[in-house]
Protein backbone atom coordinates (compact mmCIF):
# COMPACT_ATOMS: atom_id res chain seq x y z
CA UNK A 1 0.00 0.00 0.00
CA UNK A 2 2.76 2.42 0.62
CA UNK A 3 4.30 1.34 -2.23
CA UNK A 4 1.46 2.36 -4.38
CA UNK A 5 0.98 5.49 -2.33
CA UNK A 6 4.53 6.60 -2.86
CA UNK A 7 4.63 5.97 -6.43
CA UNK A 8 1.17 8.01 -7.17
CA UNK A 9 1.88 10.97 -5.16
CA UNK A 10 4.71 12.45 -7.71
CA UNK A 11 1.97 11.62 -10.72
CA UNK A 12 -0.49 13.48 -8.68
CA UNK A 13 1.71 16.30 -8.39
CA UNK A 14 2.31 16.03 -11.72
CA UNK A 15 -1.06 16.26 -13.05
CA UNK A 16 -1.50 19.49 -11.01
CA UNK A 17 1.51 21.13 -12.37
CA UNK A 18 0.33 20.56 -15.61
CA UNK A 19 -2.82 21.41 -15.13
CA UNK A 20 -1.85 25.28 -13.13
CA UNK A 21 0.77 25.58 -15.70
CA UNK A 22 -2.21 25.38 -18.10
CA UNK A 23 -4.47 27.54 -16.82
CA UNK A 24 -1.65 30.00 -16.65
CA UNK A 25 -0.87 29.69 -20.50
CA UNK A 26 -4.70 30.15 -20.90
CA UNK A 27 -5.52 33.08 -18.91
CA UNK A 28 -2.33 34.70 -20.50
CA UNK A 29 -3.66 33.94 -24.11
CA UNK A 30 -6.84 35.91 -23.04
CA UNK A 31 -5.58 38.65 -22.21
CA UNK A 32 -3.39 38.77 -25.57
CA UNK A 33 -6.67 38.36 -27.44
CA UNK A 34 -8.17 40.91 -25.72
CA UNK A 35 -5.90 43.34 -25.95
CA UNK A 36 -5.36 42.28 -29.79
CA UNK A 37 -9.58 43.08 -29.75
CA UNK A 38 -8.88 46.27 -28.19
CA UNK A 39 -5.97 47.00 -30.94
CA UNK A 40 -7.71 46.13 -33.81
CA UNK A 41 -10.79 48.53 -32.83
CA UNK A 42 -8.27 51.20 -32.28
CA UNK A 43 -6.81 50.55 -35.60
CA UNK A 44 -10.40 50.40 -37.29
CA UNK A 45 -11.57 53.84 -35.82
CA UNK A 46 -8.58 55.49 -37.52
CA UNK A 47 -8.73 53.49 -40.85
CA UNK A 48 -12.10 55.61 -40.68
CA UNK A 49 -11.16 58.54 -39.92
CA UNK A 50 -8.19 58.87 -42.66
CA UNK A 51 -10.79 57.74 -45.51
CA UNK A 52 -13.04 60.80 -43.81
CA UNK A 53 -10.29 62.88 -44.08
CA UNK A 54 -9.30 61.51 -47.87
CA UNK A 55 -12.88 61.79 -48.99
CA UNK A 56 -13.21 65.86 -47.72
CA UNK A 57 -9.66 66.27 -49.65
CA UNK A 58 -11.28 64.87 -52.46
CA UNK A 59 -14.55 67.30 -52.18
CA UNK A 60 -11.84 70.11 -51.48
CA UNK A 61 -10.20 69.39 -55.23
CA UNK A 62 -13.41 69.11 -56.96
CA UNK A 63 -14.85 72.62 -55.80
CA UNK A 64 -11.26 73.76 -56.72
CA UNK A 65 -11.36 72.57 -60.01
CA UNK A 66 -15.03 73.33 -60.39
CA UNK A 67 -14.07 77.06 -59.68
């Protein structure tokens, strides 16, 4: 009985090494995606913003060249 005891208990502890180690990796990956979320809507609200800022250089060329 020992024998089996002492041979299971470094498996157990193993098993939950593994298994914090994992949780670790995981919460870490969700906080990259988020922040990658976060980036991306950053980048989309400025992608916006320069094709605003293209389109009234564009309106600002035609009334030129309408003049």
């Amino acid at each position: 009985m020992t024998d089996l005891l002492i041979a299971l208990v470094p498996v157990v502890a193993g098993l939950i090494g593994v298994w914090v180690n994992l949780n670790s990796t995981v919460a870490r990956l969700k906080g990259r995606v988020v922040q990658l979320e976060l980036s991306q809507d950053e980048l989309k609200r400025d992608i916006k913003e320069l094709l605003k800022s293209v389109h009234n250089i564009e309106i600002m060329i035609a009334k030129m060249n309408a003049e």
